[in-house]
Protein backbone atom coordinates (compact mmCIF):
# COMPACT_ATOMS: atom_id res chain seq x y z
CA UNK A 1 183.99 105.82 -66.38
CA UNK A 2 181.99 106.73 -62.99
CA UNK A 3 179.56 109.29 -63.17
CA UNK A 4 179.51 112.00 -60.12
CA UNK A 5 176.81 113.96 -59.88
CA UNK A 6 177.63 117.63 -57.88
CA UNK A 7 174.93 119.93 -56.56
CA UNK A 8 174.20 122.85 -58.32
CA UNK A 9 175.20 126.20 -57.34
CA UNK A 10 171.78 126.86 -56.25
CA UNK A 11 170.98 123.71 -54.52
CA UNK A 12 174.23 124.54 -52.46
CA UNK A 13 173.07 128.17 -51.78
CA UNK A 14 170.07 126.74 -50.43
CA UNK A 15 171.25 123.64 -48.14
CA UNK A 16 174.25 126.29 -46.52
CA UNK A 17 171.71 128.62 -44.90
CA UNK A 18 169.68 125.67 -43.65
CA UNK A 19 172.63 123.77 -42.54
CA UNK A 20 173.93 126.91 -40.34
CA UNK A 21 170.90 127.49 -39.06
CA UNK A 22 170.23 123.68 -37.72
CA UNK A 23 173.97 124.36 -36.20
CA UNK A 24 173.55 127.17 -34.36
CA UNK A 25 169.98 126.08 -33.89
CA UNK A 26 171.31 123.50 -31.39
CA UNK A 27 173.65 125.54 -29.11
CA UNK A 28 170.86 128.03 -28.17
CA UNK A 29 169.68 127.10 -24.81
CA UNK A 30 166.14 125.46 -25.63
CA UNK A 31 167.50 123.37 -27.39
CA UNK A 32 169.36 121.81 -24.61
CA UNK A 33 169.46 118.14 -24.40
CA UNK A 34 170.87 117.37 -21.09
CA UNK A 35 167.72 117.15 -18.43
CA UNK A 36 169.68 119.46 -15.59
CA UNK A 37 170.58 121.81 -18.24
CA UNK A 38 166.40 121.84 -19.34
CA UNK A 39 165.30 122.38 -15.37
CA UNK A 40 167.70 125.51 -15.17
CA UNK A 41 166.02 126.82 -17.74
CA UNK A 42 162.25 126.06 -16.42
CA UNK A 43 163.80 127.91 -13.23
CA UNK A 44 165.56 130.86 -14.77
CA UNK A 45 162.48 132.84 -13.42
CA UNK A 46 163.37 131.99 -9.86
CA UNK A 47 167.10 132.48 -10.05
CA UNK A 48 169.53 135.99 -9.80
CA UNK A 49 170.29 137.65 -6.31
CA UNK A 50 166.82 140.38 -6.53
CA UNK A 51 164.47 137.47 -6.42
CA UNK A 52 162.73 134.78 -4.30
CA UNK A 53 164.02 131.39 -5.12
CA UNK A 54 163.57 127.26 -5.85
CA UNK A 55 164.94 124.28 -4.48
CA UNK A 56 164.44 120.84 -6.87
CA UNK A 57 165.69 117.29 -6.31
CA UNK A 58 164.98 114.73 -8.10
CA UNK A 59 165.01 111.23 -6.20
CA UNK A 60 165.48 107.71 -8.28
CA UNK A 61 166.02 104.50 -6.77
CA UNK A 62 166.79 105.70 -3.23
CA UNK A 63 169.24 108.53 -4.21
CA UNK A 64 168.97 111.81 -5.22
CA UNK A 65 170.19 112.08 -9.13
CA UNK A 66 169.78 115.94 -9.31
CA UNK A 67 170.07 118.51 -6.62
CA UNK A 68 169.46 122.43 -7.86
CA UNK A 69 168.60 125.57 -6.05
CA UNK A 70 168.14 129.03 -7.38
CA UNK A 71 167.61 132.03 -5.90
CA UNK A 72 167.25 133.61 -2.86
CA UNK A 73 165.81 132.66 0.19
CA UNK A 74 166.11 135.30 2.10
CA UNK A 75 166.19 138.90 0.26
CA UNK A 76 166.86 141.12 2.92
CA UNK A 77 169.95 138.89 4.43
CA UNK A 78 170.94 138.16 1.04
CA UNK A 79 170.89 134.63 2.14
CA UNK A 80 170.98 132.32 -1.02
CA UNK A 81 168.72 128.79 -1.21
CA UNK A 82 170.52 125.86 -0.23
CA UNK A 83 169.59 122.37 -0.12
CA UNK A 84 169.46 122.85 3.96
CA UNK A 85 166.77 125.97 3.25
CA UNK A 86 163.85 125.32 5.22
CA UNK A 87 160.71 126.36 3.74
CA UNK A 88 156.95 126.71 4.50
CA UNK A 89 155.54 123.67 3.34
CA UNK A 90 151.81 124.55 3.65
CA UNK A 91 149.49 121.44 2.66
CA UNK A 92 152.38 119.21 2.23
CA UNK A 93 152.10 119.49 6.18
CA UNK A 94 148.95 117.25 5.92
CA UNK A 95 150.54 114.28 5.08
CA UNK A 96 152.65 114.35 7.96
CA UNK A 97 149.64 114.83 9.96
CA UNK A 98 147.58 112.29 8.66
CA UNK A 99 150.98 110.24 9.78
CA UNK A 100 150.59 110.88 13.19
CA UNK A 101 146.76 109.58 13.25
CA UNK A 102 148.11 106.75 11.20
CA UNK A 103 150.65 106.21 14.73
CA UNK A 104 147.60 106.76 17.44
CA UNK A 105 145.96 104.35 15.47
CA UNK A 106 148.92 101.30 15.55
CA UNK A 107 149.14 102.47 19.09
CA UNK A 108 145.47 101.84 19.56
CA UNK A 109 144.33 105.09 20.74
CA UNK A 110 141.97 105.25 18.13
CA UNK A 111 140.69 104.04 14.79
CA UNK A 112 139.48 105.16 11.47
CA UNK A 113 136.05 104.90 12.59
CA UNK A 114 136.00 106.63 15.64
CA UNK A 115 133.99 109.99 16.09
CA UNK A 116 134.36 113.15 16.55
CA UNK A 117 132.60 113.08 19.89
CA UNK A 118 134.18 110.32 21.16
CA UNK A 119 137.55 112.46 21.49
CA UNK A 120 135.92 116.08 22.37
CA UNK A 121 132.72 114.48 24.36
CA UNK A 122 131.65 118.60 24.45
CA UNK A 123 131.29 118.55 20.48
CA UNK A 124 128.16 119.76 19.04
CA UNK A 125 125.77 116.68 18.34
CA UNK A 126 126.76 117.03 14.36
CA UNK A 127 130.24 115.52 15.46
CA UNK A 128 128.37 112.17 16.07
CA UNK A 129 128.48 111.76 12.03
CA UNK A 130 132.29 112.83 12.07
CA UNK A 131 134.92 110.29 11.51
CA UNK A 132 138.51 110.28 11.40
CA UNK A 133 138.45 109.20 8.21
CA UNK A 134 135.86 111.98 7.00
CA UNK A 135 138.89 114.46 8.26
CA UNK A 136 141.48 112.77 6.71
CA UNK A 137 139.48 112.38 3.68
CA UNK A 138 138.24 115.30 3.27
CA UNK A 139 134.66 113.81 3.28
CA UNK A 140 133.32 115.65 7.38
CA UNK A 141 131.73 118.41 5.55
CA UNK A 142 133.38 120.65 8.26
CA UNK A 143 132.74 124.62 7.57
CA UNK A 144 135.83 126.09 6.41
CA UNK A 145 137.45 128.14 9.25
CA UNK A 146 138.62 130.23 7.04
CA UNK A 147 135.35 131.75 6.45
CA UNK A 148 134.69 132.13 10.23
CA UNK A 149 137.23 133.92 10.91
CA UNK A 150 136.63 137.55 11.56
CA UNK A 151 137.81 139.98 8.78
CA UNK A 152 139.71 142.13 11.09
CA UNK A 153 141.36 140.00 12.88
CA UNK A 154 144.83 141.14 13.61
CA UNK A 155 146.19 138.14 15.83
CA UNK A 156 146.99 134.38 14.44
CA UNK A 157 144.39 131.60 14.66
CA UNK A 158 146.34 128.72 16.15
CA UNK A 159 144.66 125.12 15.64
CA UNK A 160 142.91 125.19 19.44
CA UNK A 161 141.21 128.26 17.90
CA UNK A 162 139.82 126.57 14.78
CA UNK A 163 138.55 123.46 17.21
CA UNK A 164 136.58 126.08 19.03
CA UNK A 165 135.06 128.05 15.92
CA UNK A 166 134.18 124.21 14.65
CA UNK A 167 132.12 123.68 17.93
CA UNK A 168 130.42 126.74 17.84
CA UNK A 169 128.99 125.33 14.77
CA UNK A 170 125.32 123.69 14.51
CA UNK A 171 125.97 121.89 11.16
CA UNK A 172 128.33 121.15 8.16
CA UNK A 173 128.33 121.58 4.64
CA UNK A 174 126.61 118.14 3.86
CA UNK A 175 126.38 114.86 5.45
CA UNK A 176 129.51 113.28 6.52
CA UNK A 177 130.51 111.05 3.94
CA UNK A 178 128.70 111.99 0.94
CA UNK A 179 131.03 114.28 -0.80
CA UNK A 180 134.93 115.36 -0.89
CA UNK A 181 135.55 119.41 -0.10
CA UNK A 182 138.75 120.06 0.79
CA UNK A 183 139.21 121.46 4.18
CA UNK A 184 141.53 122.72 6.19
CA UNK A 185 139.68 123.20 9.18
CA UNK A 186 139.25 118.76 8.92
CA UNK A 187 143.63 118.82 9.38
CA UNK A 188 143.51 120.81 12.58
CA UNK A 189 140.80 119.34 14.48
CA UNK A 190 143.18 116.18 13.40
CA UNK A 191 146.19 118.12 14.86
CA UNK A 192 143.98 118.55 18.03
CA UNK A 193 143.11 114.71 18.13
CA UNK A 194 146.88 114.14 18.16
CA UNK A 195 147.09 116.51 21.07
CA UNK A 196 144.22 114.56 23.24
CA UNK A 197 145.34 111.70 22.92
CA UNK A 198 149.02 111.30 23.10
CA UNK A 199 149.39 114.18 26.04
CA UNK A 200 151.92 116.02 23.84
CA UNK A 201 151.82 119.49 21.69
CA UNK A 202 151.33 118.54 18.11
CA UNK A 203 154.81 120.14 17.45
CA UNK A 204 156.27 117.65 19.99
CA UNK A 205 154.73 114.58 18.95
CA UNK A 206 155.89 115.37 15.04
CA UNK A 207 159.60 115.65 16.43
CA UNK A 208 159.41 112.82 18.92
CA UNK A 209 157.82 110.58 16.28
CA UNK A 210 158.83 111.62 13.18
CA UNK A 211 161.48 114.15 13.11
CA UNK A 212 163.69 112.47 15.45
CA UNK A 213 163.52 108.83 14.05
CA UNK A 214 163.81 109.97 11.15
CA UNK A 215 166.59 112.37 12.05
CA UNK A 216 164.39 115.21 9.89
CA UNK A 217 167.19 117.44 12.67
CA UNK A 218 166.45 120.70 10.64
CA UNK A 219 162.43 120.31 10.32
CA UNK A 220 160.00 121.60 12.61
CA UNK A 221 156.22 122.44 13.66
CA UNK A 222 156.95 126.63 13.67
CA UNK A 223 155.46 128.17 16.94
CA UNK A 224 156.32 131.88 16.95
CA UNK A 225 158.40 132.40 20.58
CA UNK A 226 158.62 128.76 21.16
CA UNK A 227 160.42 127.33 18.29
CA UNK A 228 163.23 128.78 15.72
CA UNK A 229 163.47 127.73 11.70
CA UNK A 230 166.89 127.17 10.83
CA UNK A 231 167.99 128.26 7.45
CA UNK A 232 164.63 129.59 6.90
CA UNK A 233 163.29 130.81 3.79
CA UNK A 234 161.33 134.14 4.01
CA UNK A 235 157.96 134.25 1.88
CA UNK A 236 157.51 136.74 -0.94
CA UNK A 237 155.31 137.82 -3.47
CA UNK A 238 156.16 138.73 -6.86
CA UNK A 239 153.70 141.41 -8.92
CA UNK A 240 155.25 142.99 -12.63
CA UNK A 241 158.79 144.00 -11.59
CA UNK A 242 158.11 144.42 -7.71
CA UNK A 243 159.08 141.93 -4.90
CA UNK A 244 157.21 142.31 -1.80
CA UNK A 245 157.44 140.54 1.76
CA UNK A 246 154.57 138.14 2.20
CA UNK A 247 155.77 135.65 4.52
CA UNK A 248 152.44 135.33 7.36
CA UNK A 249 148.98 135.72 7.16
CA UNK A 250 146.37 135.44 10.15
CA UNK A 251 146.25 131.37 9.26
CA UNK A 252 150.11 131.02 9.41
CA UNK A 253 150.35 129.74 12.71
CA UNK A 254 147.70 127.02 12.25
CA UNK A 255 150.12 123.59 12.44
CA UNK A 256 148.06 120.94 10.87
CA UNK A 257 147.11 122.10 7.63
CA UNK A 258 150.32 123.91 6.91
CA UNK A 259 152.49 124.58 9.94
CA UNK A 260 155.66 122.24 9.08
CA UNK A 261 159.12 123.70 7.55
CA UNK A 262 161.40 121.41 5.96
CA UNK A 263 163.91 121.52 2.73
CA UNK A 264 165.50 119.31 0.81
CA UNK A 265 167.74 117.31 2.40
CA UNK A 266 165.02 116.49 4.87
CA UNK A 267 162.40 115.29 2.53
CA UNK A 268 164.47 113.09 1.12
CA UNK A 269 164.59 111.49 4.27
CA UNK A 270 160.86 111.49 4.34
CA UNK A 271 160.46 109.69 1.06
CA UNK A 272 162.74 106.86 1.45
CA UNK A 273 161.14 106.33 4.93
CA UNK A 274 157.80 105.93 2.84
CA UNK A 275 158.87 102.95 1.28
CA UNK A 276 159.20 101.18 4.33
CA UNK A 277 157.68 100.19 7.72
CA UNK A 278 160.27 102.39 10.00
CA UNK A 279 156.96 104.67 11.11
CA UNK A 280 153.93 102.40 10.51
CA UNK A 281 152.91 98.97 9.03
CA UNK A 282 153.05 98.55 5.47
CA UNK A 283 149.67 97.61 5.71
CA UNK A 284 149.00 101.55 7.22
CA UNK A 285 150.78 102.72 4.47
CA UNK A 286 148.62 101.09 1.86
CA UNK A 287 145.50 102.74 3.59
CA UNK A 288 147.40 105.99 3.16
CA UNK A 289 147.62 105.29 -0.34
CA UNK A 290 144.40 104.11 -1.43
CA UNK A 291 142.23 106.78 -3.02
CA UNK A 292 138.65 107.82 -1.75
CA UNK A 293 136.83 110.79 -3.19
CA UNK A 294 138.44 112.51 -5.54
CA UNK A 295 141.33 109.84 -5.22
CA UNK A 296 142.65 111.73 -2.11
CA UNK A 297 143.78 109.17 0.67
CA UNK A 298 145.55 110.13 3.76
CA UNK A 299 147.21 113.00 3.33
CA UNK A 300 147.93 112.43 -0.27
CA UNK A 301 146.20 112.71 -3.67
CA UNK A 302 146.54 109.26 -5.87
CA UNK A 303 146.08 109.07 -9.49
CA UNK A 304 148.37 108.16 -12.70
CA UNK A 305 150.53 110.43 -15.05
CA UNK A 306 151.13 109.43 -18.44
CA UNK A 307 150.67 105.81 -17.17
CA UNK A 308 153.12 105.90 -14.23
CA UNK A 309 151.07 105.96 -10.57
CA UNK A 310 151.46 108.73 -8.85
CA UNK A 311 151.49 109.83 -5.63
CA UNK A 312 151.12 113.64 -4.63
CA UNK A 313 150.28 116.96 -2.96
CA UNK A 314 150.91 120.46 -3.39
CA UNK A 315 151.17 123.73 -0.65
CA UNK A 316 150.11 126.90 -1.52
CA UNK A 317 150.19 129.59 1.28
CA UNK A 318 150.72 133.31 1.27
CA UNK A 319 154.27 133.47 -0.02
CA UNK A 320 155.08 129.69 -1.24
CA UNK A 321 154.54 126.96 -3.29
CA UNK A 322 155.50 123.79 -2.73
CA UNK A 323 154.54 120.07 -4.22
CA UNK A 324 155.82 116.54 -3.69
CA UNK A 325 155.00 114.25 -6.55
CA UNK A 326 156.03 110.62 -5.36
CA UNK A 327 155.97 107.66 -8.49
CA UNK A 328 156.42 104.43 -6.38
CA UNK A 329 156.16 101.15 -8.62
CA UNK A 330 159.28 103.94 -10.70
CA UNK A 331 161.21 104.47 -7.64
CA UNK A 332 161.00 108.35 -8.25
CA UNK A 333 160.40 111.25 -6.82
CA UNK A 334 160.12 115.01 -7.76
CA UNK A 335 160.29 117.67 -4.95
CA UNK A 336 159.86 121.26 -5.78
CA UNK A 337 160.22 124.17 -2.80
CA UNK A 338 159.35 127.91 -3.43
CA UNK A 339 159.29 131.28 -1.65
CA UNK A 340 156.81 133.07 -3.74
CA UNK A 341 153.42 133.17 -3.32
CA UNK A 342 152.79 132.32 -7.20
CA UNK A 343 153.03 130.60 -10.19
CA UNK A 344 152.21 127.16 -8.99
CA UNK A 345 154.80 124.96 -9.42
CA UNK A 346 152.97 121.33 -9.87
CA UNK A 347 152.97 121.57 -13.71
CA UNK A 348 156.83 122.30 -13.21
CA UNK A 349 157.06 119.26 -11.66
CA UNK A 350 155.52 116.76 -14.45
CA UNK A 351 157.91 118.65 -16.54
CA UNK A 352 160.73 117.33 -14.83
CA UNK A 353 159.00 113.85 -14.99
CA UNK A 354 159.17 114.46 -18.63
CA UNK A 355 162.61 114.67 -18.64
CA UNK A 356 163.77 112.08 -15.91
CA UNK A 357 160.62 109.43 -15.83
CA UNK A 358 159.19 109.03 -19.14
């Protein structure tokens, strides 16, 4: 005769509850297992029709996997984010200006190792230490413009404006070369060297070069009263409960540190032009991509996550916050866009690499 052995009465009074609570345990929403449904919910705080939004796509093997917006990108308009919304990238503008420079150079209009006074011969003697790869490294030493700038001012610096406050200077911060500080005033002097030497506004030589090849047809160099953003997303700041307009500040208008708009659908263009030779040599590219100081290269910060290289910057301006995190031997790519002046979204980002990459 076989033997069964039941649970108790107790036992089962104890494994019910647990059981139950393990079921309904797994519907709740963090305990989502599908990776879209786990990046709605690290952008719930961006979504709704009262508040500034997000746009995410994730990019593997040369097509995007996962397209999401949230949000709005435009509050007054009630305008909604769409993979077409254009927003302020602010420093992710550098790498596309360290682009162009990487062009004047295949063009031979200059090289890595020309100065400073070689370009503006009226430069104060200190640009005789100043390479172009000090600005794109962030290595001249240049004062920050920022701190130049008058306190009152009402008007927008434009990048001719921070070239003149730079050569009313007598010195930098330390000798070219010897240290990484990130500056800002180093991306438009670059913007400037762009001008000089091709002829063309900085805003025309990105479209002409970049845009247009590209067919970016939706991204552009802003210039208030010379150039529209199409589908653009407003800036905003969010404090407690309130939402308030923050879209320009008096360093706005400067184009080469943080001028471009672009969205989605355009970046992606961007990135899979990256991984070839359509704009420069892959040789160029490599340069780009090679880490100085503080492992920034041209336009671009270079290190590793979790073991996976990793390619990246972030923009952080009055009302967004942007970052591109590009993982090239993986074929991936994480692009996050925001309206809001705050949180940072780069830590967003390597979650999403959590979920996709690793």
């Amino acid at each position: 005769m076989k033997f069964q052995r039941t649970a108790s009465p107790s036992k089962v009074s104890f494994f019910l509850p647990v059981f139950l609570f393990l079921i309904i345990y797994c519907f709740l929403p963090g305990c989502a297992t599908d990776p879209a449904q786990r990046v709605d919910q690290l952008f719930e705080d961006y979504d709704g029709n009262t508040l500034p939004g997000a746009a995410v796509m994730v990019i593997r093997n040369g097509k995007p996997v996962m397209t999401k917006t949230y949000g709005m990108a435009d509050l007054e308009k009630q305008h909604r984010v769409t993979p077409k919304t254009n927003f302020r990238l602010a420093s992710v503008t550098k790498q596309f200006t360290a682009m162009c420079i990487m062009m004047l150079q295949e063009q031979g209009k200059l090289d890595y190792n020309t100065l400073l006074t070689d370009i503006f011969p009226g430069f104060p003697d200190y640009g005789r230490r100043i390479t172009i790869r000090h600005l794109l490294q962030h290595t001249s030493g240049l004062i920050a413009y920022e701190n130049v700038m008058s306190d009152t001012a009402t008007t927008q610096v434009l990048d001719r404006d921070v070239l003149q406050m730079m050569m009313q200077q007598d010195s930098t911060y330390f000798p070219p070369g010897s240290k990484f500080r990130y500056s800002n005033s180093g991306y438009a002097v670059l913007a400037m060297v762009v001008e000089k030497l091709s002829g063309q506004s900085f805003a025309s030589f990105l479209k002409q070069n970049i845009f247009t090849p590209l067919r970016m047809d939706n991204t552009v160099a802003y210039e208030k009263e010379i150039s529209e953003v199409p589908c653009r997303a407003m800036g905003y700041s969010v404090e407690n409960d309130s939402v308030l307009f923050s879209d320009q500040s008096p360093t706005s208008a400067v184009l080469g540190d943080g001028g471009i708009y672009s969205s989605l659908e355009d970046l992606f263009k961007w990135d899979q032009a990256l991984y070839t030779d359509n704009l420069v040599s892959v040789n160029n590219l490599r340069r780009a991509f090679t880490p100085g100081f503080k492992n920034y290269g041209f336009g671009w910060r270079i290190d590793t996550y979790k073991g996976h290289r990793r390619i990246h910057h972030t923009g952080s301006t009055c009302g967004f916050r942007n970052v591109i995190q590009r993982f090239p031997e993986d074929r991936f790519t994480i692009i996050v866009l925001t309206n809001r002046r705050a949180p940072a979204v780069g830590q967003l980002a390597e979650k999403i690499a959590d979920l996709f990459l690793l």
